[in-house]
C-alpha atoms as a PDB file:
ATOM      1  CA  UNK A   1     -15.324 -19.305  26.919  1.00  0.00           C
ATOM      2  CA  UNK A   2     -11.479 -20.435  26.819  1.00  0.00           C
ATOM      3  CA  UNK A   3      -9.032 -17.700  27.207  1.00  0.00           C
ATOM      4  CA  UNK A   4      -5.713 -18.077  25.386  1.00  0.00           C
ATOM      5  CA  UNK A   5      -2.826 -18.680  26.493  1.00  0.00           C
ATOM      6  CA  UNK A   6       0.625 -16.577  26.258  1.00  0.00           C
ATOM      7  CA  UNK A   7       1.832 -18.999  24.043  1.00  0.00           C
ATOM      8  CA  UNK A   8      -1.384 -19.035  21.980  1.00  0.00           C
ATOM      9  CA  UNK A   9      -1.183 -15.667  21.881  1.00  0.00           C
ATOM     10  CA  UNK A  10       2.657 -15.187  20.712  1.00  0.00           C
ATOM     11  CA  UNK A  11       1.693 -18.047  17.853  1.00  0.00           C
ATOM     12  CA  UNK A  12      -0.899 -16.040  16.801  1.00  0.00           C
ATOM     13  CA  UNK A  13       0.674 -12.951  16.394  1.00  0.00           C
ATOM     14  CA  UNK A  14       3.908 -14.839  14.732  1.00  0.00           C
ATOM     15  CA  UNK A  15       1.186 -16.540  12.028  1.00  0.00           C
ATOM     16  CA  UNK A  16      -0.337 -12.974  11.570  1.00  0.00           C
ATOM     17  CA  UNK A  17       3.234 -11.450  10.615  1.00  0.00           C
ATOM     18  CA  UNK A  18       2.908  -8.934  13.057  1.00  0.00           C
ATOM     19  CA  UNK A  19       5.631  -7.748  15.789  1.00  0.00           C
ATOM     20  CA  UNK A  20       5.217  -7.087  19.240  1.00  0.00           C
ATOM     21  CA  UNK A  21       5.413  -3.308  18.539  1.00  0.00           C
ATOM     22  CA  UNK A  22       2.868  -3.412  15.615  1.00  0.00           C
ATOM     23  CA  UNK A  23       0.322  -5.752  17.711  1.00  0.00           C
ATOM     24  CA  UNK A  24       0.636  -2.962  20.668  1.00  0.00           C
ATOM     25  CA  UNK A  25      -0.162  -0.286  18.455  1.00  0.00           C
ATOM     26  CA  UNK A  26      -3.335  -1.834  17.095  1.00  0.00           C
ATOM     27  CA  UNK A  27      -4.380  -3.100  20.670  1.00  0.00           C
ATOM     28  CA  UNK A  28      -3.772   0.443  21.985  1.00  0.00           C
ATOM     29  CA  UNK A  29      -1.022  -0.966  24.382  1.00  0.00           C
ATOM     30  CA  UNK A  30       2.426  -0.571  24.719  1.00  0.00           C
ATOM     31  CA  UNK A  31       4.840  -2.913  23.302  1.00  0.00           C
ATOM     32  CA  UNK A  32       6.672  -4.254  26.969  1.00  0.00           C
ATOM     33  CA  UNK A  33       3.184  -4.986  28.000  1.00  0.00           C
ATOM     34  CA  UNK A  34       2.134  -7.262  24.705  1.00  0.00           C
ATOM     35  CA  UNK A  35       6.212  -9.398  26.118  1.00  0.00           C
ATOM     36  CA  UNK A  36       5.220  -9.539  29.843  1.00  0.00           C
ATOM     37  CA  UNK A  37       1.334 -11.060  28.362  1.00  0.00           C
ATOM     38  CA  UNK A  38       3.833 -13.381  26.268  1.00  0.00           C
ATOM     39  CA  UNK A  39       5.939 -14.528  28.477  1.00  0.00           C
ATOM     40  CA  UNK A  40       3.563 -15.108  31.236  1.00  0.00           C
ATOM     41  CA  UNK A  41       5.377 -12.463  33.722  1.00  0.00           C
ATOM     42  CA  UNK A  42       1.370 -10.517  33.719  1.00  0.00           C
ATOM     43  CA  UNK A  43      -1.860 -11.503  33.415  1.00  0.00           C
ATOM     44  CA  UNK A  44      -3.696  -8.810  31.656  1.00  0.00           C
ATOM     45  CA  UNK A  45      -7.340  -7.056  32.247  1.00  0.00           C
ATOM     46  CA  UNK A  46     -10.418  -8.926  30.177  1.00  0.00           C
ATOM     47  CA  UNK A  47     -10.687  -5.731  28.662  1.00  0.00           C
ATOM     48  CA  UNK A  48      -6.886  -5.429  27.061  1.00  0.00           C
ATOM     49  CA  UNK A  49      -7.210  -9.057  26.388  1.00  0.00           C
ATOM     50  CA  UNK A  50     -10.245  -8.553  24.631  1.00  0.00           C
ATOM     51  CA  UNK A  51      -8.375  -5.708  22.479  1.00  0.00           C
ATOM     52  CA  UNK A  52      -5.190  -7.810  21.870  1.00  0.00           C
ATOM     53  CA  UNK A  53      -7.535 -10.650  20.150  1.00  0.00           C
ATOM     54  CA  UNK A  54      -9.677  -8.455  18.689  1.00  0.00           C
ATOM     55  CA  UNK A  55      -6.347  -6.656  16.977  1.00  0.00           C
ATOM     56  CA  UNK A  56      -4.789 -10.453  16.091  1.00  0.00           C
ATOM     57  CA  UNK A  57      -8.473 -11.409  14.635  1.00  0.00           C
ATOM     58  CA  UNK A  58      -8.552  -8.380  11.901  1.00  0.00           C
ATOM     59  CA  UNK A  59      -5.356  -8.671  11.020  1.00  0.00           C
ATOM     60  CA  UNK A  60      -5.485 -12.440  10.111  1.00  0.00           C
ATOM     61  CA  UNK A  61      -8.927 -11.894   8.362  1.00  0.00           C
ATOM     62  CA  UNK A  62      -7.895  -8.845   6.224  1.00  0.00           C
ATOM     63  CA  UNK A  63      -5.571  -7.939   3.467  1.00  0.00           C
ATOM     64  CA  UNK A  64      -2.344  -7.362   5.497  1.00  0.00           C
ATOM     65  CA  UNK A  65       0.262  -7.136   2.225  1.00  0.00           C
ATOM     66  CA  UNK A  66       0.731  -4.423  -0.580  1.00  0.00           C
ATOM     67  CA  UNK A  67       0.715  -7.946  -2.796  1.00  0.00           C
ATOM     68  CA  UNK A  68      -2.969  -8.411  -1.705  1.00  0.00           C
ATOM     69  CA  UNK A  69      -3.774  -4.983  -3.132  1.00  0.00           C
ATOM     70  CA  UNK A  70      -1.800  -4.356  -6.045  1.00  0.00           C
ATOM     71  CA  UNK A  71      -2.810  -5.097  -9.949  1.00  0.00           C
ATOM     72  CA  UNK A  72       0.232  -7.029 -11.660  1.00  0.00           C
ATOM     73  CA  UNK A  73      -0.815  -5.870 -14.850  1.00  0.00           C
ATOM     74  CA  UNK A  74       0.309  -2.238 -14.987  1.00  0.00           C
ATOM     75  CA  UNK A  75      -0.577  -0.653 -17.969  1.00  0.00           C
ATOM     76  CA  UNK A  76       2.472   2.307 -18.047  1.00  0.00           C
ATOM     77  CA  UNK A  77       4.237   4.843 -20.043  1.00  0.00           C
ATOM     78  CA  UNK A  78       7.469   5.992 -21.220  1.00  0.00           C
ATOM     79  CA  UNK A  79       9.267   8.695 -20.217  1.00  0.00           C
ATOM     80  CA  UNK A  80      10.118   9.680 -24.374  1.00  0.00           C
ATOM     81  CA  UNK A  81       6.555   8.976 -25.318  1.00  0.00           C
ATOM     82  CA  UNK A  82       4.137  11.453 -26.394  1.00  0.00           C
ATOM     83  CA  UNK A  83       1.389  13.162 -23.830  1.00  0.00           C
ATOM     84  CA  UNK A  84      -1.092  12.214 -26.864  1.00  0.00           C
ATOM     85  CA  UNK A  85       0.072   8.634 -26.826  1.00  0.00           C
ATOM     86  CA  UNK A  86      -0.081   8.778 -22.681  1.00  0.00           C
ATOM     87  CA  UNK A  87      -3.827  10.194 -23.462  1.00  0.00           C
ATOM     88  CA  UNK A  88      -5.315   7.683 -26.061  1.00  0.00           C
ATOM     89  CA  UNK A  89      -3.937   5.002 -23.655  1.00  0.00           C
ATOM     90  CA  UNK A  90      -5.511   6.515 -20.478  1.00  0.00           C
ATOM     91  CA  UNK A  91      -8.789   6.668 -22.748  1.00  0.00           C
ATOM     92  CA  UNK A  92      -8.614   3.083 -23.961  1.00  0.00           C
ATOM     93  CA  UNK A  93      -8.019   2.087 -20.475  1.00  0.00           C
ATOM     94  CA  UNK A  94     -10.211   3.855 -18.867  1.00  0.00           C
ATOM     95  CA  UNK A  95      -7.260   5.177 -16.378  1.00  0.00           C
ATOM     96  CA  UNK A  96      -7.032   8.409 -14.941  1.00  0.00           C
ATOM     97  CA  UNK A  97      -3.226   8.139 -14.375  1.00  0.00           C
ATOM     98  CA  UNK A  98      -0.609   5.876 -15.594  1.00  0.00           C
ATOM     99  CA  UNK A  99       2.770   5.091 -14.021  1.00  0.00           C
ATOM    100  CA  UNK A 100       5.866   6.191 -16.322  1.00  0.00           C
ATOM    101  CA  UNK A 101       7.889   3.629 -16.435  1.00  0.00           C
ATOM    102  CA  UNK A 102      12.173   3.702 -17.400  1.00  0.00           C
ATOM    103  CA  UNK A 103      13.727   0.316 -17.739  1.00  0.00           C
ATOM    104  CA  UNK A 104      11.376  -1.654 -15.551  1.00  0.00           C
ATOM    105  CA  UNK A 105      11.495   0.934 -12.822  1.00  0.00           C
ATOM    106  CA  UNK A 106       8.926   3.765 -12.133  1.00  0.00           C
ATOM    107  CA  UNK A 107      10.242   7.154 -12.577  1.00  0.00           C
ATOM    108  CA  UNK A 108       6.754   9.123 -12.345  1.00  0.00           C
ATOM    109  CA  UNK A 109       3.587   9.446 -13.039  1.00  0.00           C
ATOM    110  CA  UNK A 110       1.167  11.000 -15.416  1.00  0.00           C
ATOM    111  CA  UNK A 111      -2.467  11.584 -14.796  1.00  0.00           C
ATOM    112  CA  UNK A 112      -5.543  13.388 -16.513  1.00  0.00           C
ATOM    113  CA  UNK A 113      -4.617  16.786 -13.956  1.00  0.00           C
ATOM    114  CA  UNK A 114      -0.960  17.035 -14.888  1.00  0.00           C
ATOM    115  CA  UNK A 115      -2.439  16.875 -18.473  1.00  0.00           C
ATOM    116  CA  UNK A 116      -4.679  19.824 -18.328  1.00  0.00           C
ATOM    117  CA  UNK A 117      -2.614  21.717 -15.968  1.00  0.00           C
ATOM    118  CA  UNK A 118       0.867  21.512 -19.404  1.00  0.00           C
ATOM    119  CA  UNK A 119      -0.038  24.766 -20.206  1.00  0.00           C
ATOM    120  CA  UNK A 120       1.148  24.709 -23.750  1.00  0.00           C
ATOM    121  CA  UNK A 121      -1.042  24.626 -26.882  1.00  0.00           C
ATOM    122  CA  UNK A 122       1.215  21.823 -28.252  1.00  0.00           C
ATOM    123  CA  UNK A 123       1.566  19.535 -24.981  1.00  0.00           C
ATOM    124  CA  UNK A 124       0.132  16.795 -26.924  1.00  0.00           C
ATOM    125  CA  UNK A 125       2.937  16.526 -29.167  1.00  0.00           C
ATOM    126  CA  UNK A 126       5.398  17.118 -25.862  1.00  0.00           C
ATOM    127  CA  UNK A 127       7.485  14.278 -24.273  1.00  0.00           C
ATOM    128  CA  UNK A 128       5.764  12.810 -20.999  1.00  0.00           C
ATOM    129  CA  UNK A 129       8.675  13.592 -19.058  1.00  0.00           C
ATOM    130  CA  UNK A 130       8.010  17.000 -19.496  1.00  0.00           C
ATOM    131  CA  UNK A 131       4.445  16.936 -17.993  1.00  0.00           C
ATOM    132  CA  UNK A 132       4.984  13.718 -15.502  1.00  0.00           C
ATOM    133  CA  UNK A 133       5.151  14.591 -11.835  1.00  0.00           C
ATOM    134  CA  UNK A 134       8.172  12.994 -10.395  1.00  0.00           C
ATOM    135  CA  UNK A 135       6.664  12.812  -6.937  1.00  0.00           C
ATOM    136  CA  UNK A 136       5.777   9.305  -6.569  1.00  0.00           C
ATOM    137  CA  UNK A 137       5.799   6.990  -3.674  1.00  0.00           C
ATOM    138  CA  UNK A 138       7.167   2.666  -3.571  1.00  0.00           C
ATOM    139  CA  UNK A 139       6.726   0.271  -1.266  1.00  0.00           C
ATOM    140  CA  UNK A 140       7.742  -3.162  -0.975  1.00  0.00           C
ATOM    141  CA  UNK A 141       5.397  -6.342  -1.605  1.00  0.00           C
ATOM    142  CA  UNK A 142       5.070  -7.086   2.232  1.00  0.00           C
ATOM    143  CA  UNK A 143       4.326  -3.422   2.570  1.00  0.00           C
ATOM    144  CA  UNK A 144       1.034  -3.505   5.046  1.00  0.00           C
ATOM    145  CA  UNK A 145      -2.039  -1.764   4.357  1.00  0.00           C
ATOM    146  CA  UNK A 146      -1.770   0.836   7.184  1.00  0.00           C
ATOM    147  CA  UNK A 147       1.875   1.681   5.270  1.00  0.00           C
ATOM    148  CA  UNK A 148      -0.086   1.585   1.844  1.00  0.00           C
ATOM    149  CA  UNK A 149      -2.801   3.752   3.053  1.00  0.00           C
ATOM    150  CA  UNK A 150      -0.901   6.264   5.030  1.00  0.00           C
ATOM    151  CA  UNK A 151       0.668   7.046   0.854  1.00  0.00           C
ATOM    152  CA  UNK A 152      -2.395   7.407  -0.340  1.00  0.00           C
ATOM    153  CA  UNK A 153      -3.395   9.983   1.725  1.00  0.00           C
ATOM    154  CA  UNK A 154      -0.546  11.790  -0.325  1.00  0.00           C
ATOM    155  CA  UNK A 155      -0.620  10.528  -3.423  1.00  0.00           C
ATOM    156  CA  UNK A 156      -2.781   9.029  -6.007  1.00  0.00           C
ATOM    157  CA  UNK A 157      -1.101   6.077  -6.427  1.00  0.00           C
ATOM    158  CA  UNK A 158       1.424   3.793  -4.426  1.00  0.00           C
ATOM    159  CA  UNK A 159       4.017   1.396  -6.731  1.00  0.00           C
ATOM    160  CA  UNK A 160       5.050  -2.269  -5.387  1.00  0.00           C
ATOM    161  CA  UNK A 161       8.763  -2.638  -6.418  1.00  0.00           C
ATOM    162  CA  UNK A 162      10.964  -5.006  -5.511  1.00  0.00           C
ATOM    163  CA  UNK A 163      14.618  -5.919  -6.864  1.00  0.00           C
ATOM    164  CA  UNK A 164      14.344  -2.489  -8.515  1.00  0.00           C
ATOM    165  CA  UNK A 165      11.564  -3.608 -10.655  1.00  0.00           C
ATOM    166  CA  UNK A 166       8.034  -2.778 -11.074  1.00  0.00           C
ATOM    167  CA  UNK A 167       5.765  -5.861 -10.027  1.00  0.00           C
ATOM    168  CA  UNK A 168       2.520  -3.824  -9.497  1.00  0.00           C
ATOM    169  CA  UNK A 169       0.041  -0.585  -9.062  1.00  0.00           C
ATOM    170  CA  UNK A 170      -2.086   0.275  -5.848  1.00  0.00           C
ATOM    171  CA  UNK A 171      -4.734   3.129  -5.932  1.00  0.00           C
ATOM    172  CA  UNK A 172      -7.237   4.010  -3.878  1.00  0.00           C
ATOM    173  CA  UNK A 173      -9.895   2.397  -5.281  1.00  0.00           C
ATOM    174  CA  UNK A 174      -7.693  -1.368  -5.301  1.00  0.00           C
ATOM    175  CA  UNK A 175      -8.095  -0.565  -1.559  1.00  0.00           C
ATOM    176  CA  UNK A 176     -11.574   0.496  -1.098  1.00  0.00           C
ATOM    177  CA  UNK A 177     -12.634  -2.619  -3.063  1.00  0.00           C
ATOM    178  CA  UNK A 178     -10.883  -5.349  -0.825  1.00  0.00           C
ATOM    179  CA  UNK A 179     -12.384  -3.318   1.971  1.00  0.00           C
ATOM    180  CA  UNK A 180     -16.119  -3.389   0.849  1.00  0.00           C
END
């Protein structure tokens, strides 16, 4: 069995796109520790080692990127249009949500819930901006998939923008599916 070297080690983590900070945090080390390993200054236990390759390893072989996740093709809303047209296109979709969508850039989001929940008898015929929660959370295409996941923990869905323009949609099923 070869051991790698510092240097192997600090190439793999550059390749990887990962910092010193984010490498200790999956290793379970602390970030001066993951330099002094680098730079030669300390040779570490078999058993950190072992954790620092380990972390290196699932990072290079999984989806690291919000661009890995997300679905270009967003099917979206406006703001002005009806709740019945956001419904019928939900249906033909087979979406439970869509993202409402101003000018290229998401301003909320309307799903099946926020539907029943309008309380009037005409919110079909009522603008989606007045049933749309506003509450909606963006990351940026190099956004990693601890960041994207740590969102969805809060909210159904997590928008890739960049430029101030939508490029794609993350739920949590996008995520459970490049998982499985």
């Amino acid at each position: 069995m070869e051991l790698p070297t510092p240097e192997d080690l600090r190439e793999h983590r550059n390749r990887v796109g990962l910092t010193q900070s984010a490498l200790a945090d999956r290793a379970e080390v602390s970030q001066p520790l993951i330099a002094r390993i680098e730079s030669g200054d300390v040779d570490p236990r078999l058993s950190t080692l072992r954790r620092i390759v380990t972390s290196l390893d699932a990072a290079e072989g999984g989806i690291r990127r919000a661009r890995d996740l997300m679905h270009t093709s967003v099917i979206a809303i406006a703001p002005d249009d009806s709740v019945r047209e956001a419904i019928d296109r939900m249906g033909e979709e087979g979406y439970s949500q869509l993202p409402v969508v101003h000018d290229g850039y998401p301003v909320g989001i309307i799903s099946n819930g926020d539907v029943r929940r309008a309380s009037s008898e005409n919110a079909a015929e009522l603008p989606v901006a007045d049933v749309m929660r506003e509450s909606i959370t963006t990351v940026a295409p190099e956004a990693t998939l601890d960041t994207v996941d740590t969102h969805l923990d809060h909210h159904d869905a997590v928008i890739v923008v960049e430029s101030g323009q939508m490029l794609g949609i993350i739920t949590e099923a996008d995520v459970a599916a490049h998982l499985s």
